[in-house]
Protein backbone atom coordinates (compact mmCIF):
# COMPACT_ATOMS: atom_id res chain seq x y z
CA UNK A 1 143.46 168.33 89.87
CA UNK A 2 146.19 170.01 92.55
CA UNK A 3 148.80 167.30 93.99
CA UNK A 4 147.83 166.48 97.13
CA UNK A 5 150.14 168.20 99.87
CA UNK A 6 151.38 168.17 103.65
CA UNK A 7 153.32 170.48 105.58
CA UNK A 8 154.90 168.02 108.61
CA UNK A 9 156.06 170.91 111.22
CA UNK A 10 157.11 171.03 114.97
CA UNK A 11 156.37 172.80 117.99
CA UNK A 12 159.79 173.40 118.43
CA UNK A 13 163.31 172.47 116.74
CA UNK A 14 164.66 168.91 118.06
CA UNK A 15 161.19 167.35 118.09
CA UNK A 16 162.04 164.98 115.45
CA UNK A 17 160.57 166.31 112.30
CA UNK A 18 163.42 165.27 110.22
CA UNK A 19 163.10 161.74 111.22
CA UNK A 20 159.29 161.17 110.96
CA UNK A 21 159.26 163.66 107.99
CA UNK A 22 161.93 161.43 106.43
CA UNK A 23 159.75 158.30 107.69
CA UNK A 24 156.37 159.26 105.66
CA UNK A 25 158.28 160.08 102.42
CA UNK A 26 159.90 156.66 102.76
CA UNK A 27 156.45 154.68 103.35
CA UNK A 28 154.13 156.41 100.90
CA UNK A 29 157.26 156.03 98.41
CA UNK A 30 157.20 152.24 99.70
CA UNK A 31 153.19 152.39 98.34
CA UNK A 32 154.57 152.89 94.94
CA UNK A 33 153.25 156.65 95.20
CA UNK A 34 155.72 158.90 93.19
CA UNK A 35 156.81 161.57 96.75
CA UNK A 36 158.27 164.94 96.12
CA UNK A 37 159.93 165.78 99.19
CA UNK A 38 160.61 168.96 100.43
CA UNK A 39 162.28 171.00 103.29
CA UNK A 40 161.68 175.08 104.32
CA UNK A 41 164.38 177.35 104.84
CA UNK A 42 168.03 176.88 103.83
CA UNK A 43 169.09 173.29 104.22
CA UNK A 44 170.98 171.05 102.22
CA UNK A 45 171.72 167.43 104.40
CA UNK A 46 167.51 167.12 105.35
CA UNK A 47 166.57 167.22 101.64
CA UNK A 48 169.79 164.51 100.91
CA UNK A 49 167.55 161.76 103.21
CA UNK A 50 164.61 162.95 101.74
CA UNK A 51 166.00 162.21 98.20
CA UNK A 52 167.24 158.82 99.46
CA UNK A 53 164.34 157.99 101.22
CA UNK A 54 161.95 158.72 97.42
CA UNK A 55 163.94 158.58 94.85
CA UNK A 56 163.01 162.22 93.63
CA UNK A 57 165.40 165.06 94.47
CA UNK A 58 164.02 167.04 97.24
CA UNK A 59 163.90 170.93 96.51
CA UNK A 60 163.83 173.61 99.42
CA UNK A 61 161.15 176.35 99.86
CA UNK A 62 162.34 179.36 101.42
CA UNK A 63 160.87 182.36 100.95
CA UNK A 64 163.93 184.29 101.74
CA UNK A 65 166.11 182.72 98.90
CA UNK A 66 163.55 182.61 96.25
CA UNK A 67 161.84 186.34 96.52
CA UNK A 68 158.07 185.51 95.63
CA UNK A 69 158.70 182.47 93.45
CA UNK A 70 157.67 179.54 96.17
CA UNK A 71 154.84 178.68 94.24
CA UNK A 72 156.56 178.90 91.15
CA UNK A 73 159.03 176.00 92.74
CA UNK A 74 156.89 174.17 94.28
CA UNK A 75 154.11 173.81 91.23
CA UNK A 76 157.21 172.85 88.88
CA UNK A 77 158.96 169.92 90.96
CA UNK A 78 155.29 168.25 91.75
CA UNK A 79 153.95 168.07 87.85
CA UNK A 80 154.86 164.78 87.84
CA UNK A 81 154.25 163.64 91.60
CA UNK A 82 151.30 161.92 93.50
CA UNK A 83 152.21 163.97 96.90
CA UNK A 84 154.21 166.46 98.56
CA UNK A 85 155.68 166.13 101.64
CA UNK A 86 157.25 169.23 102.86
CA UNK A 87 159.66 168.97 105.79
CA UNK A 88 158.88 172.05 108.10
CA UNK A 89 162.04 174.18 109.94
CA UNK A 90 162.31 175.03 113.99
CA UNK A 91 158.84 175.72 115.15
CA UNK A 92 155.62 176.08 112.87
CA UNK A 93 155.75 179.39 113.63
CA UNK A 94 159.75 180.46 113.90
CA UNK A 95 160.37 183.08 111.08
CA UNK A 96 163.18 185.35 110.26
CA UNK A 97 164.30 187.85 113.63
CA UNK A 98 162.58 190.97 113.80
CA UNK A 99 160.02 189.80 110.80
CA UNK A 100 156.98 188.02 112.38
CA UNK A 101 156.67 184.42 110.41
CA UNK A 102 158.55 184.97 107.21
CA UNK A 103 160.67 182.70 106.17
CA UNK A 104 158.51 180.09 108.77
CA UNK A 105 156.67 176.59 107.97
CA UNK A 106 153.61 178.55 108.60
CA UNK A 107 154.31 180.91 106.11
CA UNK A 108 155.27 178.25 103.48
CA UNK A 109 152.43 176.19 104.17
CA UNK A 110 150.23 179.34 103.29
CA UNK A 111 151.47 180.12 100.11
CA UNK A 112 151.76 176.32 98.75
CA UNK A 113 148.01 175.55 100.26
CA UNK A 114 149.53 172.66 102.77
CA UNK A 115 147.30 171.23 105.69
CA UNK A 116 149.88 171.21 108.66
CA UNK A 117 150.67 167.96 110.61
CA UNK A 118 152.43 168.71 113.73
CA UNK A 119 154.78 167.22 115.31
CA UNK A 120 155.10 166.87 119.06
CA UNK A 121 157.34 165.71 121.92
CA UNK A 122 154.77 164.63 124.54
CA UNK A 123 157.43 163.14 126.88
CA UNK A 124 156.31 164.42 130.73
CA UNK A 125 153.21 165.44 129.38
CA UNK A 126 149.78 164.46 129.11
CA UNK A 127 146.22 166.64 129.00
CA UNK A 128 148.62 169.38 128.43
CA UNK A 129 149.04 168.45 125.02
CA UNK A 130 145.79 169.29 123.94
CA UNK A 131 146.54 172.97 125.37
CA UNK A 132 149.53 173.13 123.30
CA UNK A 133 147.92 172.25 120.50
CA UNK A 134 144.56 174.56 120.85
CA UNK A 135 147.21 177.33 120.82
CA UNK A 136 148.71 176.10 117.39
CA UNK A 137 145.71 175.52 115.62
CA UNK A 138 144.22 178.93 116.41
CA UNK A 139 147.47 181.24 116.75
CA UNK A 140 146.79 182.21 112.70
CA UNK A 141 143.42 181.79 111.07
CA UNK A 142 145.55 181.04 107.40
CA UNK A 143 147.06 177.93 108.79
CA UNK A 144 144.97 174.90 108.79
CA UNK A 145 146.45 172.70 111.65
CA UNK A 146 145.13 169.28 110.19
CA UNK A 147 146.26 166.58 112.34
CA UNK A 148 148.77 165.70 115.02
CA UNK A 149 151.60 163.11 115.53
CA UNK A 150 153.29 162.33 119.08
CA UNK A 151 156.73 161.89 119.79
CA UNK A 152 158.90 159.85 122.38
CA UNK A 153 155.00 158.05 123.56
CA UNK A 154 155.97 156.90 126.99
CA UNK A 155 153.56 153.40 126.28
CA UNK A 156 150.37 152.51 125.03
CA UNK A 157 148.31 154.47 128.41
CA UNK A 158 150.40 157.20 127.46
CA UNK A 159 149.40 157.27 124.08
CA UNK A 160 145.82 156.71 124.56
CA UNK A 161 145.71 159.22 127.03
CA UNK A 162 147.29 161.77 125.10
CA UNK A 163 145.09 160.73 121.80
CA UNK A 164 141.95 161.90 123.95
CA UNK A 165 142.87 164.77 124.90
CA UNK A 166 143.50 166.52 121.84
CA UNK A 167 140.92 164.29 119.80
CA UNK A 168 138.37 166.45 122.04
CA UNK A 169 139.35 169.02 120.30
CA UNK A 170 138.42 167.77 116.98
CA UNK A 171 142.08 167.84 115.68
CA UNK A 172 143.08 164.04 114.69
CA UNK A 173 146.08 162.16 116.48
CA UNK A 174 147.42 160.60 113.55
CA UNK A 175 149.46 158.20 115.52
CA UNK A 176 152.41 158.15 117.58
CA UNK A 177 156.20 156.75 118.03
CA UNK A 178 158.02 155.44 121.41
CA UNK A 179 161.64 155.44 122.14
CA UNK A 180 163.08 154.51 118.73
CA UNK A 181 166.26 155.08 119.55
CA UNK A 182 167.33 152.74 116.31
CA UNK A 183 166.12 155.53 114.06
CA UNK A 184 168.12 158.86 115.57
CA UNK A 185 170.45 160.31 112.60
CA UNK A 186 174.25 161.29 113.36
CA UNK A 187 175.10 164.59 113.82
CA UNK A 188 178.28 166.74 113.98
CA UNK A 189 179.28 170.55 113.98
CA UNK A 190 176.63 171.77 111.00
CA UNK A 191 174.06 169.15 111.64
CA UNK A 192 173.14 165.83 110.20
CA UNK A 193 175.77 163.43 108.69
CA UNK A 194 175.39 163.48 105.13
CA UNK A 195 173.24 161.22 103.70
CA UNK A 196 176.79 159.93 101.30
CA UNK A 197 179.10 159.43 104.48
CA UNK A 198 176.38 156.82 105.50
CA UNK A 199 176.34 153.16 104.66
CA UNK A 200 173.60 150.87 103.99
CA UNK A 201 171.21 153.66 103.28
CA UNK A 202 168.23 151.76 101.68
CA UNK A 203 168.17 149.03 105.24
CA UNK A 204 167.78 152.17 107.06
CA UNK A 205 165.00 153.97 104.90
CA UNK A 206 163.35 150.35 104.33
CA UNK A 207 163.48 149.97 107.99
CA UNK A 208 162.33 153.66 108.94
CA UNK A 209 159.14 153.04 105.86
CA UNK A 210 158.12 149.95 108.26
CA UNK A 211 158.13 151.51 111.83
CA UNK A 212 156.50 154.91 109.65
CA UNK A 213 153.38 152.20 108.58
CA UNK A 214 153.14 150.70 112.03
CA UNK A 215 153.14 153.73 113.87
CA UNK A 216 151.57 156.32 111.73
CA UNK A 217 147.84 156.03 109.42
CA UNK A 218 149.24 156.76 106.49
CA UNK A 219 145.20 156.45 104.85
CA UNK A 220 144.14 159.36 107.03
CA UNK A 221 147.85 161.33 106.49
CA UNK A 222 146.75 160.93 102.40
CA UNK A 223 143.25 161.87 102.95
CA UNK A 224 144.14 164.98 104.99
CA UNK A 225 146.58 166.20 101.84
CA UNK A 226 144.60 165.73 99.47
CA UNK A 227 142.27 169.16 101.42
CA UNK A 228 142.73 172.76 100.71
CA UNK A 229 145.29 172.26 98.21
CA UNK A 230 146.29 175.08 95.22
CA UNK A 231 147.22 175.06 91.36
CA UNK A 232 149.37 177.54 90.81
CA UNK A 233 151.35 177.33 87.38
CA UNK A 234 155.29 177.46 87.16
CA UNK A 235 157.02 180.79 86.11
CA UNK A 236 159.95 178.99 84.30
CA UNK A 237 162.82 180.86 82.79
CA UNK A 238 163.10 180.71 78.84
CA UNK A 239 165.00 177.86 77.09
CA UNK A 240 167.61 180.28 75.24
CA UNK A 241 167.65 178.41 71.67
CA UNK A 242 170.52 178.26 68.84
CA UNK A 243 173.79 178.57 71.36
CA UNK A 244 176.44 175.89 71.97
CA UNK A 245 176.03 175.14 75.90
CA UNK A 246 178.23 176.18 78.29
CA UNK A 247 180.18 173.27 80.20
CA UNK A 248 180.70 173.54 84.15
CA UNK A 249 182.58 171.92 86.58
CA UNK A 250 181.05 171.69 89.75
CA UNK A 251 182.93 169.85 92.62
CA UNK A 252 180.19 167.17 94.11
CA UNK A 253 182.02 164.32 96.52
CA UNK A 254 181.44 163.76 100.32
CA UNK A 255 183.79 167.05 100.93
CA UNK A 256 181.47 169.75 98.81
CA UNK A 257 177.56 168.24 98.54
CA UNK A 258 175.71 171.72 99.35
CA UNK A 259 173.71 172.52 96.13
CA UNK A 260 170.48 174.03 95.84
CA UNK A 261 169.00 171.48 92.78
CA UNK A 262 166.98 174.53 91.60
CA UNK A 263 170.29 176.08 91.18
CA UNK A 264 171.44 173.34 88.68
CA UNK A 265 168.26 172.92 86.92
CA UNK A 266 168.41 177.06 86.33
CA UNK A 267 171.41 176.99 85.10
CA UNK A 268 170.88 174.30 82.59
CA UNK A 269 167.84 175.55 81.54
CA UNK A 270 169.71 178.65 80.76
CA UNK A 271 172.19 176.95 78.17
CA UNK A 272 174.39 175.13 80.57
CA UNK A 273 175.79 171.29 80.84
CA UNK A 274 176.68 170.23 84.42
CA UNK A 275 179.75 168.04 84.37
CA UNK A 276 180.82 166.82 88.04
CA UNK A 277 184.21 166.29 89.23
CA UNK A 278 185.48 165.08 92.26
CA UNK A 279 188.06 167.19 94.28
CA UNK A 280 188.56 164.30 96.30
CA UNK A 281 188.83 161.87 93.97
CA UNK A 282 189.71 162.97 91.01
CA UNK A 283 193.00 164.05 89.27
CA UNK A 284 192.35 167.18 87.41
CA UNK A 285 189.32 168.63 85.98
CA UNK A 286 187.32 167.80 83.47
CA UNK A 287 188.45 168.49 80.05
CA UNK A 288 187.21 171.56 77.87
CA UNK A 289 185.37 173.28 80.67
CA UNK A 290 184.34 177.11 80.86
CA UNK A 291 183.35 177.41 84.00
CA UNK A 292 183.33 176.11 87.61
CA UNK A 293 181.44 175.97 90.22
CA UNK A 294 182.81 175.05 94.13
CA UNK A 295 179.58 174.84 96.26
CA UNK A 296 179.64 174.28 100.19
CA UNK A 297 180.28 170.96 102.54
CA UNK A 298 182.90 169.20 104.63
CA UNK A 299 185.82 169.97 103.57
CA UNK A 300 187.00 170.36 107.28
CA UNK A 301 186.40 166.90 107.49
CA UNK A 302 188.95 165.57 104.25
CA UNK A 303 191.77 168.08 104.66
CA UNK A 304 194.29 165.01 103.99
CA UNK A 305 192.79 163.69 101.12
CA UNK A 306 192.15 167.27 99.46
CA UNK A 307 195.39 169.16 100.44
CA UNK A 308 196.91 165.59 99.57
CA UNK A 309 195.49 165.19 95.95
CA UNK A 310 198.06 167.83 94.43
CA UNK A 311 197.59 167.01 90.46
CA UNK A 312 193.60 168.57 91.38
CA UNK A 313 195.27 171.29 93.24
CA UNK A 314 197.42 171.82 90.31
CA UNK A 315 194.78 171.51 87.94
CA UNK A 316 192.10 174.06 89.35
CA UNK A 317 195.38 176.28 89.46
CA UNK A 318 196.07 176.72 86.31
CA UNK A 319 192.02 177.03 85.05
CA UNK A 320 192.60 180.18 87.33
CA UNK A 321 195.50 181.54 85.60
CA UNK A 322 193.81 180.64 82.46
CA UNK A 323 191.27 183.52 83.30
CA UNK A 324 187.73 180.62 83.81
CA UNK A 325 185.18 181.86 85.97
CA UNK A 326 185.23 180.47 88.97
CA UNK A 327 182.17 180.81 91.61
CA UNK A 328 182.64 179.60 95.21
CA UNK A 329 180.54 179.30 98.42
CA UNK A 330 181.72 178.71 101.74
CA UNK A 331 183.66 175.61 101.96
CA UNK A 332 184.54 175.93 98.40
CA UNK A 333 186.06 178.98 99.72
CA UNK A 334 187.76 177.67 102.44
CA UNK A 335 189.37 174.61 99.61
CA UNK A 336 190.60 178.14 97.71
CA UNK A 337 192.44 179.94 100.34
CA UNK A 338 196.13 179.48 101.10
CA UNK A 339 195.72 177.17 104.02
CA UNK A 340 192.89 175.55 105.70
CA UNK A 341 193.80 174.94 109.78
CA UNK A 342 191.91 172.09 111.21
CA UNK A 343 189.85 171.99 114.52
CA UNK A 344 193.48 170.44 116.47
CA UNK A 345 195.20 173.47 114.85
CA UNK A 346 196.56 171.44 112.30
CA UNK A 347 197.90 173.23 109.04
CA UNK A 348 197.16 172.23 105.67
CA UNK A 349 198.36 173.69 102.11
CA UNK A 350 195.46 174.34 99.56
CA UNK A 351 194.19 175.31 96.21
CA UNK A 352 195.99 178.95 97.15
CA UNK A 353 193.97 181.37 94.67
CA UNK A 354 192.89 183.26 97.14
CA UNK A 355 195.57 185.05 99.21
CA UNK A 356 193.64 184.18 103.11
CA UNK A 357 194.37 181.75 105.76
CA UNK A 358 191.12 179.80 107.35
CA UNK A 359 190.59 177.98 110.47
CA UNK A 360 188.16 176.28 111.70
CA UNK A 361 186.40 176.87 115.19
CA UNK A 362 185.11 175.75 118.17
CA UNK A 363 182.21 177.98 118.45
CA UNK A 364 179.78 178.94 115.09
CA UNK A 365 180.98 181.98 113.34
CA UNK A 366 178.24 182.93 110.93
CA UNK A 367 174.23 181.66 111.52
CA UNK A 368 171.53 183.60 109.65
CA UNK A 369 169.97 184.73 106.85
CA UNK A 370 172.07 187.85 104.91
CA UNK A 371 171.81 190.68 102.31
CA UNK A 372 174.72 191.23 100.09
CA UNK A 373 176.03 194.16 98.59
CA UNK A 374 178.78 193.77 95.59
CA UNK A 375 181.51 195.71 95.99
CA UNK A 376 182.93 196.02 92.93
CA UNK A 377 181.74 194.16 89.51
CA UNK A 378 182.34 189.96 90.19
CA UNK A 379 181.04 187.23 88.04
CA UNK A 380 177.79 186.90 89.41
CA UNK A 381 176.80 190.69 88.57
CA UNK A 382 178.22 194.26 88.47
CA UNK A 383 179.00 196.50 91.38
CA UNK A 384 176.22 197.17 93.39
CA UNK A 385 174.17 194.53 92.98
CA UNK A 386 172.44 193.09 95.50
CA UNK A 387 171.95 189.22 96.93
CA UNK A 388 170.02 187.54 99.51
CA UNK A 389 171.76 184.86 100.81
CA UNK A 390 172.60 182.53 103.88
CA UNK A 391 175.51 181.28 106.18
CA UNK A 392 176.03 178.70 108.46
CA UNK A 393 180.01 178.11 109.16
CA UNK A 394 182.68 177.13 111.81
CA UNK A 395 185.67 178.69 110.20
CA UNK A 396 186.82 182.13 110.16
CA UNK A 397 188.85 183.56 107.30
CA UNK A 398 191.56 185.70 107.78
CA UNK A 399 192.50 187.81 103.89
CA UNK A 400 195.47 189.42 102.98
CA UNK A 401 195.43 192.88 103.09
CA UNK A 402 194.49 195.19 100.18
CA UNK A 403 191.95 192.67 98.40
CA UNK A 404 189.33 193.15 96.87
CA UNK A 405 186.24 192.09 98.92
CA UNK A 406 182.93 190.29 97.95
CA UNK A 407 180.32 192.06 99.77
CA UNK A 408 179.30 194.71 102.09
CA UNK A 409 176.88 191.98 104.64
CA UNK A 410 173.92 192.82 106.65
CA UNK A 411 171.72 190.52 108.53
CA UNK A 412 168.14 189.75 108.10
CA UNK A 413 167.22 192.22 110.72
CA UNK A 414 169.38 195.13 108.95
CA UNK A 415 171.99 194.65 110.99
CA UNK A 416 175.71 195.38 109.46
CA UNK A 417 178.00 192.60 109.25
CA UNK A 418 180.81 194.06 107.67
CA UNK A 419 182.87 193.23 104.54
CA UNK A 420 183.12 189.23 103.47
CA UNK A 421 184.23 187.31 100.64
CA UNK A 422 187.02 187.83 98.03
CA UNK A 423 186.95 189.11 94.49
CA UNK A 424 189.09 188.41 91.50
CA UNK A 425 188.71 189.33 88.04
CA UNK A 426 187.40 185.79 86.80
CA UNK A 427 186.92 184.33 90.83
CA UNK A 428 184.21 185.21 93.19
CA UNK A 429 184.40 182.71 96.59
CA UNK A 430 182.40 183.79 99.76
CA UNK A 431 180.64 182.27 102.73
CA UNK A 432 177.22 183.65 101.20
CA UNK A 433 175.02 180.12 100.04
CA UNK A 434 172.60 181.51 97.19
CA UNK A 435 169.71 179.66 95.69
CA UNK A 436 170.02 181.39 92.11
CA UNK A 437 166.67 180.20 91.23
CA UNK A 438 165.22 183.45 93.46
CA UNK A 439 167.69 186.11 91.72
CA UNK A 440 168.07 184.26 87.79
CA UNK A 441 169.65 187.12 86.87
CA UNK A 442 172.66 186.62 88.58
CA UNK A 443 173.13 182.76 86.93
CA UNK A 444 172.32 184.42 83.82
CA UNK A 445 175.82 186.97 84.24
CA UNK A 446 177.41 184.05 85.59
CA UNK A 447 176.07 182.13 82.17
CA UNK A 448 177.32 185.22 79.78
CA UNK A 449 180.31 185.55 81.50
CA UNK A 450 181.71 182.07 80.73
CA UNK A 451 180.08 181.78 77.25
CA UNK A 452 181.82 185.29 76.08
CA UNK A 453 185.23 184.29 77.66
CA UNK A 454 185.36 181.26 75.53
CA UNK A 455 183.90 183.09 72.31
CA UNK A 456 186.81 185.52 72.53
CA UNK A 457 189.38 183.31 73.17
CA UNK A 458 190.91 183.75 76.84
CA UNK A 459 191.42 180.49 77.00
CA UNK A 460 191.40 177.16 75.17
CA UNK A 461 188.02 175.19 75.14
C-alpha cells in the first residue's frame, strides 16, 4: 500500500507555509505517526524545523537538482514512514524563469502523486477567496487541489464566512489560524534562523503541534493523503563491496549546516564514512582523514570565533599541502579565501588556500538556479563536465589573478553568468550548492579521487 502523502503549498511566497507546514509535521508526529517531512526546491534551514519538528531528517525534492530521480527520493526516504508531508516553495505554481512550472510545488506534487492543500492569506478578503481558489484548482487538470487552509483569520465571522464561500465550491476548508504572532520564525539576510542558533526548540514545536490540533482537522488532512497516492520503487546506487571506506571530514556547526542529506547518504552508500568536525569548535581535524568536505552556512555570522580558532586554521592548512581533496560550497568557500570582510567592513584573516578576498554585501549577489561548466579537470569530474546547481549568497569574491577557475555559469534561463569558483589540483570551492544525489557520478570521482590518493601514498592515512 503507497504512504499516504500531502503537498502543503501557497498562493504566494510569505503566506506562511513554512510555519503551518512545520505545524502539521509536528502534530501528526505528536499522534505517534512516524512523518517524513519534506521541502521543494533548494532549501536547507525549512527542512532543519521540519527535522526538529519529526524526528526524521527531512529530504528536499527539486526537480532541478535531482534530473528525473524525484520519485526515486521520495519512494526511498518514506519506506519506513506513515505520511509525507511535503513543504511546497513560492506559489503552487512558481517554476523556474522562462520554463513554465518546473522546478514548482505543482510540478512535484505531480510526479510524487500528492493531493495539494493550499495555503492562503485571507486577511482583507472574504467571498473573494473562493475566486482565488476556483482559479487554483482548475489552472492544471494534473494537480488535484484537495483542501484549503486560511491564514491571518480576522475572527470567528471571518472564518465562517470565508469557510462558505469556498466550501460552495466543493473544495474543503480544512481549518484556519488568527494572528499567532507567538509562532512567526526569525529571519535574517538568507532566510530563517537556523533551527541550531535557536533555544528551547522542542517548547516551540510542542507548542506549534497544539495550536496545529486546535486550529487545523488533522482526521480530514490524513484522510485527504491517503487519495491518489503512487508506488514508485527507489533507483538506489550499488553498495560497492570488498573496499576499505573512505573517511571524510565534513565541517557541520552553527557556521556551515547546508547539506543536502541525500548527499551524505550517497556518498556513504558509495564506500564512504562521514566523520564531522567542528570549525568552530574544534581544534584540528579529525585524525586519518582522506577527504573533506566544507558545505554552505553562516560563516558571516562567526568570523571571530572561526578566524580566531587558529590551531583549525592551521590544521585544514596543512591537509591542503598534504595534497587531500578538498570540496567546498559557498560559505565553505568564503572560510577558504584569504580574508573574509564583514557586513561593517570589518577584516578578518582565514583558512587562506585560496588566493581571493570576500566581502559580504548589502544587497544579494547570486539568486537562482545555475548550469556549470568545468573548466579544467577538478575533483568532482574532468574538464567539461557539466553540473546543475544553485546559489543564494551576500558576498562577492574577489580572486587573484591568473587562477584557475571553477566553472563557466549560466542561469536557468541560458543566460551567461560568467566564470566562478576556484580550482586547485586536490581543492575545488565555489558558490555552486549541488545535491550529488541527481549527478552520482560526480560523488563517485569525488569517492575515487580520495580512495586512490591514499592507496598511492600522497599522504599519510
Amino acid at each position: 500500500m503507497a504512504v499516504p502523502r500531502v503537498l502543503i503549498a501557497g498562493t504566494h511566497s510569505g503566506v506562511g507555509k513554512t510555519t503551518i507546514a512545520t505545524g502539521i509535521m509536528a502534530a501528526l508526529a505528536a499522534r505517534g505517526l512516524q512523518v517524513q517531512g519534506f521541502k521543494v526546491g533548494p532549501d536547507y534551514i525549512d527542512p532543519s524545523y521540519h527535522t526538529g519538528a519529526t524526528g526524521r531528517t527531512s529530504r528536499n525534492l527539486d526537480s532541478w537538482l535531482l534530473h528525473g530521480a524525484v520519485e526515486a527520493t521520495f519512494a526511498a526516504a518514506v519506506q519506513t514512514a506513515d505520511i509525507a508531508v511535503i513543504e511546497g516553495v513560492m506559489g503552487l505554481f512558481d517554476g523556474i524563469k522562462g520554463q513554465r512550472s518546473h522546478g514548482s510545488s505543482a510540478e512535484i506534487a505531480s510526479l510524487v502523486g500528492a493531493p495539494v492543500i493550499l495555503i492562503i492569506d485571507v486577511r482583507a478578503m472574504a467571498y473573494s477567496a473562493a475566486a482565488l481558489v476556483y482559479g487554483f484548482a482548475h489552472f492544471d487538470p494534473a494537480v488535484k487541489l484537495a483542501g484549503v487552509i486560511l491564514n491571518r483569520v480576522g475572527s470567528a465571522s471571518h472564518l465562517n464566512l470565508v469557510k462558505d464561500a469556498i466550501e460552495a465550491l466543493d473544495i474543503p476548508v480544512l481549518g484556519g489560524l488568527g494572528k499567532e504572532c507567538d509562532l512567526t520564525l526569525p529571519e535574517r539576510h538568507l532566510g530563517l534562523v537556523p533551527l541550531s542558533e535557536r533555544g528551547n526548540n522542542q517548547a516551540y514545536f510542542a507548542h506549534l503541534a497544539q495550536v496545529m490540533a486546535r486550529a487545523i482537522d488533522l482526521d480530514r488532512l490524513l484522510e485527504l493523503a491517503g487519495r491518489n497516492s503512487l508506488q514508485s520503487t527507489p533507483k538506489l546506487p550499488p553498495q560497492p563491496a570488498n573496499i576499505h571506506p573512505v573517511r571524510l571530514a565534513v565541517a557541520r556547526d552553527e557556521a556551515f549546516s547546508f547539506y543536502y542529506q541525500d548527499t551524505l547518504d550517497l556518498l556513504t552508500k558509495l564506500g564512504a564514512v562521514i566523520i564531522p568536525f567542528s570549525p568552530l569548535h574544534d581544534t584540528q581535524l579529525p585524525a586519518a582523514v582522506d577527504g573533506i568536505i566544507i558545505g554552505g552556512g553562516f560563516p558571516e555570522s562567526f568570523l571571530t570565533e572561526l578566524t580566531g580558532n587558529t590551531s583549525m586554521l592551521q590544521s585544514i592548512r596543512a591537509a591542503h599541502a598534504q595534497g587531500k581533496p578538498i570540496y567546498a560550497e559557498c560559505g565553505g568557500l568564503m572560510y577558504l579565501c584569504q580574508e573574509i570582510c564583514s557586513f561593517e567592513g570589518e577584516s578578518y584573516a582565514a583558512v587562506g588556500i585560496i588566493p581571493a578576498q570576500t566581502s559580504m554585501q548589502k544587497r544579494l549577489q547570486g539568486m537562482g538556479y545555475r548550469t556549470g561548466i568545468m573548466q579544467c579537470a577538478t575533483v568532482l569530474g574532468p574538464m567539461g563536465t557539466v553540473v546543475k546547481g544553485h546559489e543564494f549568497h551576500y558576498s562577492a569574491t574577489r580572486y587573484a589573478e591568473g587562477n584557475a577557475r571553477a566553472y563557466q555559469i549560466a542561469a536557468a534561463d541560458g543566460a551567461d553568468q560568467g566564470l566562478e569558483g576556484y580550482v586547485a589540483p586536490n581543492l575545488l570551492a565555489s558558490y555552486l550548492h549541488l545535491n550529488l544525489a541527481g549527478q552520482p557520478e560526480l560523488a563517485e570521482h569525488f569517492i575515487a579521487i580520495c580512495r586512490a590518493n591514499r592507496e598511492v601514498g600522497l599522504w599519510e592515512s
